[in-house]
Protein backbone atom coordinates (compact mmCIF):
# COMPACT_ATOMS: atom_id res chain seq x y z
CA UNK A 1 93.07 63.34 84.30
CA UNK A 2 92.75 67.20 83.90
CA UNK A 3 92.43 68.38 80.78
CA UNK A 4 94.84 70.69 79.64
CA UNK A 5 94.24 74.65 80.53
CA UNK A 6 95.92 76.08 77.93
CA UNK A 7 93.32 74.41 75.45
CA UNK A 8 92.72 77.37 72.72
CA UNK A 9 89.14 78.87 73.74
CA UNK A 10 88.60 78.78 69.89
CA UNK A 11 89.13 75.00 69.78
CA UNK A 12 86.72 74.70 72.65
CA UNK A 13 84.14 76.68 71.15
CA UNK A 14 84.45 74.66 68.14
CA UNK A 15 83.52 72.04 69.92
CA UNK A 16 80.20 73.85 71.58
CA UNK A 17 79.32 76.12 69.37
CA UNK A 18 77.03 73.91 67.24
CA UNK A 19 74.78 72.52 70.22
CA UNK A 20 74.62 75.99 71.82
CA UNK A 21 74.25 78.24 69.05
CA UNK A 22 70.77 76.72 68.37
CA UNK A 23 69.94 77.81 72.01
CA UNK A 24 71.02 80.94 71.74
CA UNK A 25 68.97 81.82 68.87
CA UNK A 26 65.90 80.45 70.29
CA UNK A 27 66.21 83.13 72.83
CA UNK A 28 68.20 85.93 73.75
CA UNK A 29 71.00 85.81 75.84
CA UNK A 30 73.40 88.79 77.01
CA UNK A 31 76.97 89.17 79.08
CA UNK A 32 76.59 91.97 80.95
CA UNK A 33 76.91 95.16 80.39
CA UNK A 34 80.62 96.30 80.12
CA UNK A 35 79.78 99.59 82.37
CA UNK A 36 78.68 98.95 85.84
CA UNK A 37 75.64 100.92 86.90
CA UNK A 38 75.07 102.41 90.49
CA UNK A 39 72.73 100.13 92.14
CA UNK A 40 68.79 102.01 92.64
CA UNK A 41 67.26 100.07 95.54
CA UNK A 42 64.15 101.41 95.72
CA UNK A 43 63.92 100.74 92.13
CA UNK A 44 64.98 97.17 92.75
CA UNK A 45 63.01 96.34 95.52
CA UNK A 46 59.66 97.74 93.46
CA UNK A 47 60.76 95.04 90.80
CA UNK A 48 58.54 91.65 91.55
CA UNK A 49 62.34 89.88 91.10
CA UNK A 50 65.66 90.88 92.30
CA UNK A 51 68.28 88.15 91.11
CA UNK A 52 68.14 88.76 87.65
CA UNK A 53 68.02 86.24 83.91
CA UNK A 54 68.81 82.39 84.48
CA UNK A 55 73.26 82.30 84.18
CA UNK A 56 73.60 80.57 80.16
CA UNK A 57 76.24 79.54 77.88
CA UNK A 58 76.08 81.10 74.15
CA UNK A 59 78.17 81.53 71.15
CA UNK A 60 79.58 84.59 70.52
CA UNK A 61 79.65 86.18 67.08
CA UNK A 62 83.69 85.37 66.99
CA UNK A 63 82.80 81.80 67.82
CA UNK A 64 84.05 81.97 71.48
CA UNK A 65 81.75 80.60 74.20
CA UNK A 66 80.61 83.02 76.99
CA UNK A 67 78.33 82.80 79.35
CA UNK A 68 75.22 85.33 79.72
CA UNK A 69 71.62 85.80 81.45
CA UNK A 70 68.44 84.82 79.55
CA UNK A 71 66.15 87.74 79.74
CA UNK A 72 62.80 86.17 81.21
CA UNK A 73 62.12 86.62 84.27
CA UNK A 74 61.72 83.49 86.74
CA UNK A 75 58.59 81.73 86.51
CA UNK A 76 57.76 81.47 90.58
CA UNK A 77 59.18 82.45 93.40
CA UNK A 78 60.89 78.73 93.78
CA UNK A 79 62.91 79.85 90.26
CA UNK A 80 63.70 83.06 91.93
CA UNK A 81 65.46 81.27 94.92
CA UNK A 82 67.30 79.22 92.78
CA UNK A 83 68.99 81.76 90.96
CA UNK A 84 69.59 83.71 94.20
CA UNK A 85 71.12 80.22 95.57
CA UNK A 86 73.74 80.41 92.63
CA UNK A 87 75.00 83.62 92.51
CA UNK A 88 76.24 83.25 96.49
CA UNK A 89 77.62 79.83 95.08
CA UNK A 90 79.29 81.52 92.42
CA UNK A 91 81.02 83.94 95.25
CA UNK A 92 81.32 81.34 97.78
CA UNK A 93 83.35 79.95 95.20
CA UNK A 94 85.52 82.94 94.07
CA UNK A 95 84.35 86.51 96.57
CA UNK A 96 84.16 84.83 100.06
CA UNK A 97 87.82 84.31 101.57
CA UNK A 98 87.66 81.18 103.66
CA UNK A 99 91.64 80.92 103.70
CA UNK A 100 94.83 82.92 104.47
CA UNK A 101 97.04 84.32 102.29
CA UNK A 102 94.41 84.76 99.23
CA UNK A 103 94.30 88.54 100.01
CA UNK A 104 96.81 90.30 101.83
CA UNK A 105 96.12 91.39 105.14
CA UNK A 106 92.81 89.77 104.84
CA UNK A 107 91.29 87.42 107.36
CA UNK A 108 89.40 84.17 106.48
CA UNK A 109 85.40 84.55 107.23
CA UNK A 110 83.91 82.42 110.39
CA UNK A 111 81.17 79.88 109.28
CA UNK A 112 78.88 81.99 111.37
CA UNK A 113 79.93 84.99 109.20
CA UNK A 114 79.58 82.71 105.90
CA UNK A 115 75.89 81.29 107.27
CA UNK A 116 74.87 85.38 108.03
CA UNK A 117 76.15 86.45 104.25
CA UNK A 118 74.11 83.44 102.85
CA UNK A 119 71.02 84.89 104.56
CA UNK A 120 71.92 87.93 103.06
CA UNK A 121 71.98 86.61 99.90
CA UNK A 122 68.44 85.27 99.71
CA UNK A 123 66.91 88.41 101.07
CA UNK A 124 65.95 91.01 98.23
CA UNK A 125 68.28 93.51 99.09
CA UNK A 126 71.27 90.52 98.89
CA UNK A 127 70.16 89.47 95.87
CA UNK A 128 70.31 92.56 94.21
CA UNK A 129 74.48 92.94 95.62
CA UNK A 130 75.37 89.48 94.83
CA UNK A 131 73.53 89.78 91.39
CA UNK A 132 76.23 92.40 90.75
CA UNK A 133 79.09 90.32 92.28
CA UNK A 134 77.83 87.06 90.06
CA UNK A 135 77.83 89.81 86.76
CA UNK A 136 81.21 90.58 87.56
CA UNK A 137 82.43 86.81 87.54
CA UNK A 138 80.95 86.94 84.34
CA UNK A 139 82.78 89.34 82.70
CA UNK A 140 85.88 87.69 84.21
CA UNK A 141 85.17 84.78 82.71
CA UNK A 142 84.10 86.23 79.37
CA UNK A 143 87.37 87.94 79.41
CA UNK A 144 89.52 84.47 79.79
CA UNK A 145 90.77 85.47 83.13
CA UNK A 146 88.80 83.02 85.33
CA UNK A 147 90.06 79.29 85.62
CA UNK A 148 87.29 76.43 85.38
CA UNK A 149 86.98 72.60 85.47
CA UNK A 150 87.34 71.50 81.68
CA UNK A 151 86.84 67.86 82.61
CA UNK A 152 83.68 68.76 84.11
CA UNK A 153 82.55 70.80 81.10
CA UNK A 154 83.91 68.22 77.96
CA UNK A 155 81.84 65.49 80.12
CA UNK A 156 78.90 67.74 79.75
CA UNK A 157 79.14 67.91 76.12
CA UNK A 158 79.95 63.41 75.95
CA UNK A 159 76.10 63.68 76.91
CA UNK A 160 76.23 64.80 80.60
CA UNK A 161 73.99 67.13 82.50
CA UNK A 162 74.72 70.52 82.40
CA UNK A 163 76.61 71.62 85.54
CA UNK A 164 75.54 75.16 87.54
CA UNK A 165 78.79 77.94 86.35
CA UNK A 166 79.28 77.69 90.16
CA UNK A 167 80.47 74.22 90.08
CA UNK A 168 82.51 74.68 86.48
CA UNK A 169 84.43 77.59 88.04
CA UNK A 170 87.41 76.55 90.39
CA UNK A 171 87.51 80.04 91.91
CA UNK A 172 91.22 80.77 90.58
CA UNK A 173 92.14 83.20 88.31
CA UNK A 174 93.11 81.84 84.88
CA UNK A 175 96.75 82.44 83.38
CA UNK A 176 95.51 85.62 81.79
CA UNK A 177 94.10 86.74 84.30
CA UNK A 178 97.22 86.81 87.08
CA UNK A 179 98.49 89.08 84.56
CA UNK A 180 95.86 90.92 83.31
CA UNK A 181 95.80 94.31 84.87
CA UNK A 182 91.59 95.00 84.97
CA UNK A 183 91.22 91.59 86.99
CA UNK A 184 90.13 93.22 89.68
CA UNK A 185 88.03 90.17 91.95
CA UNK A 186 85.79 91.67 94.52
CA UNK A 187 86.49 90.09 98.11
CA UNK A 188 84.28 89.45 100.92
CA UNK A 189 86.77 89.18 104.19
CA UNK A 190 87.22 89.82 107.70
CA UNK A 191 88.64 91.91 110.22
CA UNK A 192 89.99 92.01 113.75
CA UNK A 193 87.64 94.15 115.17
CA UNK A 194 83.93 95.07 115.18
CA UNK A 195 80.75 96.12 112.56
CA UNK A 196 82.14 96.29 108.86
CA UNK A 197 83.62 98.44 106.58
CA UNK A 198 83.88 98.82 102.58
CA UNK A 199 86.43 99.74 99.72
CA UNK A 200 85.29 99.77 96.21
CA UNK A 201 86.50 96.13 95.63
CA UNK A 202 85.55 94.52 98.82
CA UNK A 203 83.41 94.39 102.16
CA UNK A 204 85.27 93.62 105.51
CA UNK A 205 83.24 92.11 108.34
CA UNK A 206 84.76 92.71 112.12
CA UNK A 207 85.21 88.79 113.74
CA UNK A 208 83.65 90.09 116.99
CA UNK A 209 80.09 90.92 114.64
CA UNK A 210 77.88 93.75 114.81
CA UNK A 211 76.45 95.93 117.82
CA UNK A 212 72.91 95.08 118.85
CA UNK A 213 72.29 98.84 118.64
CA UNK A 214 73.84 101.98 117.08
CA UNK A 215 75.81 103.86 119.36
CA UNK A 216 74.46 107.11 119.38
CA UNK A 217 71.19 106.88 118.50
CA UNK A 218 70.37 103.87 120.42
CA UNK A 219 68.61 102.26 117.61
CA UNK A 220 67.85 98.83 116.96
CA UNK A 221 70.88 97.54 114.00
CA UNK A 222 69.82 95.10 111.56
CA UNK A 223 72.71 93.02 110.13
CA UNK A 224 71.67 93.14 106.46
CA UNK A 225 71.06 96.96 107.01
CA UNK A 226 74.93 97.31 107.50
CA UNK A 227 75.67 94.88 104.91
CA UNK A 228 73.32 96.49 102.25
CA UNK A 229 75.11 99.97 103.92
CA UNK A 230 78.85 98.75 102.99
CA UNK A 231 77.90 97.41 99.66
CA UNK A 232 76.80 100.65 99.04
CA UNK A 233 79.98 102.09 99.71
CA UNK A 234 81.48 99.57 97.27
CA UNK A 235 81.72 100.29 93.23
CA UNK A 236 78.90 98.82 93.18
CA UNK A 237 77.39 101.84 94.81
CA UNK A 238 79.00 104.71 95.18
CA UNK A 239 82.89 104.34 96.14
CA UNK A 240 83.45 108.04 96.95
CA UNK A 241 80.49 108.39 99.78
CA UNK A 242 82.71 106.42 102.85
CA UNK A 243 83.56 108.72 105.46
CA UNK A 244 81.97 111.95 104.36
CA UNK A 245 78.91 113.31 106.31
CA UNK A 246 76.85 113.91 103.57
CA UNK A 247 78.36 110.77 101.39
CA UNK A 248 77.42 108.61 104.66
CA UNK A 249 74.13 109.94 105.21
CA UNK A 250 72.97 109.56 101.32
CA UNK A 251 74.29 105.65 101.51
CA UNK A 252 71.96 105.86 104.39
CA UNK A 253 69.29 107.28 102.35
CA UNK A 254 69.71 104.56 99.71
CA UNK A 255 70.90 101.85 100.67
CA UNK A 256 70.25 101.50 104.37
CA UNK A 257 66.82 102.80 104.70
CA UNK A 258 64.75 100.97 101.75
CA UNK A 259 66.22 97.39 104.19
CA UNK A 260 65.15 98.96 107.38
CA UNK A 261 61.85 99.96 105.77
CA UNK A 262 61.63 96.62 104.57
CA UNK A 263 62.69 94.44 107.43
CA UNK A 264 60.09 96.15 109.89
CA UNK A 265 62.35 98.70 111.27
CA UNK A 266 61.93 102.95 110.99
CA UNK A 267 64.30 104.96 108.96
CA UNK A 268 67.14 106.57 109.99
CA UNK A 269 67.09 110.30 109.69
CA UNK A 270 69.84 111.26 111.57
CA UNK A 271 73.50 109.31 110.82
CA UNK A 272 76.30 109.72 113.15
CA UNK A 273 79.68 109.78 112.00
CA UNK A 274 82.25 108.77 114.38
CA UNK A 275 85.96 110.34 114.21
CA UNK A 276 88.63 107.43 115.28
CA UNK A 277 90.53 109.10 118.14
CA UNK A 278 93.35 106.96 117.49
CA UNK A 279 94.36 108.68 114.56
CA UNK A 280 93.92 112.11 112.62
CA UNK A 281 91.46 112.50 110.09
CA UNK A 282 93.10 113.32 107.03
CA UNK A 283 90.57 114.62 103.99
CA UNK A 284 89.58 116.69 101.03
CA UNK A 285 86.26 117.25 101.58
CA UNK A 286 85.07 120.90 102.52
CA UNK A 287 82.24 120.52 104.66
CA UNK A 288 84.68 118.16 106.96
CA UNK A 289 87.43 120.31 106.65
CA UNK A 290 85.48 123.22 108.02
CA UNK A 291 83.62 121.11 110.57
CA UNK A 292 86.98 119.61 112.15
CA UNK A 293 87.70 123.53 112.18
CA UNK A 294 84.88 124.09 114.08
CA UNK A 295 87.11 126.36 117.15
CA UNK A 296 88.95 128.08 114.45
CA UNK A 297 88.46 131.34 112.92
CA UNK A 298 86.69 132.27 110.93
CA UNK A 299 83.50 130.82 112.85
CA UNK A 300 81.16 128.07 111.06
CA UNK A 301 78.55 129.85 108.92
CA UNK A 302 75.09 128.91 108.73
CA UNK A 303 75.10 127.57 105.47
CA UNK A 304 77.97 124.91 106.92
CA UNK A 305 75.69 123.49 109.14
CA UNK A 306 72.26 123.33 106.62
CA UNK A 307 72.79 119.51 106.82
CA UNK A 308 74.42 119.15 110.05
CA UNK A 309 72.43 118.04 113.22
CA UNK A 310 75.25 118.53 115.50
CA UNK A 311 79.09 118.11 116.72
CA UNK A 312 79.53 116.22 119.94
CA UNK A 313 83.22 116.56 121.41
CA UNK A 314 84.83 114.87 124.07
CA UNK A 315 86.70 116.77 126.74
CA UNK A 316 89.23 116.04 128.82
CA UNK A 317 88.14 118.04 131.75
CA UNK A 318 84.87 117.09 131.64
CA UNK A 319 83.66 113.20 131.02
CA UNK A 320 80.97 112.18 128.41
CA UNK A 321 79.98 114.06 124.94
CA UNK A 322 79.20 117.54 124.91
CA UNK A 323 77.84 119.98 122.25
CA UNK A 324 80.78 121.32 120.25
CA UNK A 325 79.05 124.29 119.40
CA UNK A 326 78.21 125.51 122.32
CA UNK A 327 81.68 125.67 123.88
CA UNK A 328 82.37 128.49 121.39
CA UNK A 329 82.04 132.00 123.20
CA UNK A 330 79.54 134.42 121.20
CA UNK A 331 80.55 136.94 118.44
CA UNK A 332 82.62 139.58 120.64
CA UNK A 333 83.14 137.81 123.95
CA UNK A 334 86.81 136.99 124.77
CA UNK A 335 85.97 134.38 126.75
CA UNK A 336 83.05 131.62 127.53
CA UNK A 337 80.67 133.58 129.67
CA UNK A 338 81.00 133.89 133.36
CA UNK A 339 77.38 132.68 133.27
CA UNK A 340 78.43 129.52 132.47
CA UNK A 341 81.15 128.32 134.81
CA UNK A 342 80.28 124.26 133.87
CA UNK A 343 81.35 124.15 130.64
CA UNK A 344 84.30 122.46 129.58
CA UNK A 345 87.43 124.32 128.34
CA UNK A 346 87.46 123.87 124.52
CA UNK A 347 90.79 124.12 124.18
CA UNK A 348 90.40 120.47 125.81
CA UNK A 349 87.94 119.10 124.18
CA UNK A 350 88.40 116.72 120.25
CA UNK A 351 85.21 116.10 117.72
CA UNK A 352 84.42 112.17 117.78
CA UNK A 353 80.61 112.63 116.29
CA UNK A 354 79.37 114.41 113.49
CA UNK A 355 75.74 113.90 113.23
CA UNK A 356 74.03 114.79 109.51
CA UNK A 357 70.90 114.45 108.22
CA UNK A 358 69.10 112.17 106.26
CA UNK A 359 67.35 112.68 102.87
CA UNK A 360 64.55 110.76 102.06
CA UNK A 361 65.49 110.57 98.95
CA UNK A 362 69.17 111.97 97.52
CA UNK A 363 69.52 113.86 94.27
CA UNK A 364 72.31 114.67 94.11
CA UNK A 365 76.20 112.40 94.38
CA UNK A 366 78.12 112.60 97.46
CA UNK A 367 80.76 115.07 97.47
């Protein structure tokens, strides 16, 4: 029989607190931080570990029990894989939607989709992201708002082995927490349609995958590239880069390039940002603004395009891409030269591709 759920946490602890007290004095343990910190790959992928302290259960101060991360590091590289293995447990569990209706207008993740984010996971760039994604599930939990197996845990403390927090946690939000306003659960889903997308609380991957290569450029895509890419975009990240050219190349810059760099592939310098033609591009940011402008008095200035490679239009009088830019007649000419008969009428023709550079290394936010 279940044990009851509404069992006070301070009745619980009371229980706990003596056999795990004496651990956590032996060595420190810490919840995470309450501020979330942009994620620095480079940074983390110079670190000999990625996944972060072993996942522990202490006593607080107010004699509640929370769970934290040790702070050694793992002894071998065996240790390291373990704790990699439980933090995509631990969002198998509660991230990964495998079933209708737990997010709206979300679609359940394919096994093959499930098998490709488990890869993920034990690379070094996915153990970075899902050690962020198993940080927040502790601070849900620390906060009462997560649900977990009580029989499970009281047979622990009759003498049982300790069970891994991905097998305590049922992966449902506690009472507090369907009505605590901050629960905010990051979600792993899909989507009809292809590559993937981001939001600040979740990553969408298209059920007809990824494209072998980029369609522009031609170059080769690696599918933890994109992934790492969209996380990047998330809060763990930064939320305000997706769909900006200069917010989309410095996620590039990031957290696309230090994958690419070290999965065998060359950077990207160049990222090409596509404009859906099924709908109108509605934003706030200048340098877009001026660049969907770009037949429109007054003319684009050079300092518009300092870190813009091209425009590429499509025209409806002419088939394929063309050069934007050049459809414009020069200062003082009514008209597109006569010496040019071939080029499209730009009256006709609608920006799909903006194409900005890449920094090697960002210093400043995205716009």
């Amino acid at each position: 029989m279940r044990l009851n759920r509404a069992l006070p946490w301070a009745l619980l602890a009371a229980l706990v607190c003596g056999q795990v007290w004496a651990e956590a004095t032996t060595e420190a343990i810490q919840p995470p931080s309450d501020t979330r910190l942009a994620v620095d790959l480079e940074r983390e992928h110079g670190a000999r570990w990625q996944a972060g302290g072993e996942i522990e259960v202490f006593a607080a101060e107010d004699g509640v029990f929370r769970v934290g991360r040790r702070s050694t590091p793992p002894t071998d590289a065996a240790e390291e894989h373990a704790r990699r293995a439980e933090h995509f447990a631990l969002a198998r569990k509660l991230n990964l939607v495998t079933a209708h209706r737990v997010v709206p207008m979300a679609l359940p993740l394919f096994p093959e989709q499930i098998d490709l984010l488990q890869r993920f996971a034990m690379s070094d760039a996915g153990a970075v992201w899902f050690r962020e994604l198993a940080d927040d599930t502790l601070r849900l939990f620390n906060q009462g708002y997560l649900d977990y197996d009580a029989v499970a845990w009281r047979a622990h403390l009759d003498g049982g082995p300790r069970p891994p927090w991905s097998a305590l946690i049922t992966g449902r939000l506690s009472e507090a927490g369907l009505f605590a306003q901050d629960a905010s659960v990051f979600r792993i889903y899909a989507y009809d349609g292809i590559g993937s997308m981001a939001a600040a609380a979740s990553v969408r991957m298209g059920r007809r995958g990824f494209r072998c290569q980029f369609q522009m450029s031609g170059e080769v895509v690696d599918p933890f590239v994109l992934l790492s890419h969209e996380f990047g975009h998330s809060r763990y990240g930064d939320p305000r880069s997706a769909g900006l050219p200069l917010g989309e190349a410095q996620t590039v810059g990031r957290y696309e390039n230090p994958v690419r760099l070290r999965n065998g592939f060359p950077p990207r310098l160049v990222y090409f940002l596509r404009l859906d033609p099924g709908r109108p591009t509605i934003t706030r940011n200048l340098l877009l603004q001026r660049l969907l402008a770009w037949r429109d008095p007054p003319k684009l200035r050079l300092a518009d395009l300092e870190s813009v490679d091209g425009l590429y239009c499509e025209c409806a009088d002419a088939p394929g891409l063309h050069d934007c830019l050049a459809l414009l007649p020069a200062d003082g000419e009514a008209a597109r030269s006569a010496s040019s008969p071939a080029l499209p009428d730009a009256e006709l023709c609608e920006l799909r591709w903006v194409a900005v550079r890449v920094a090697p290394r960002p210093d400043v936010d995205a716009p």
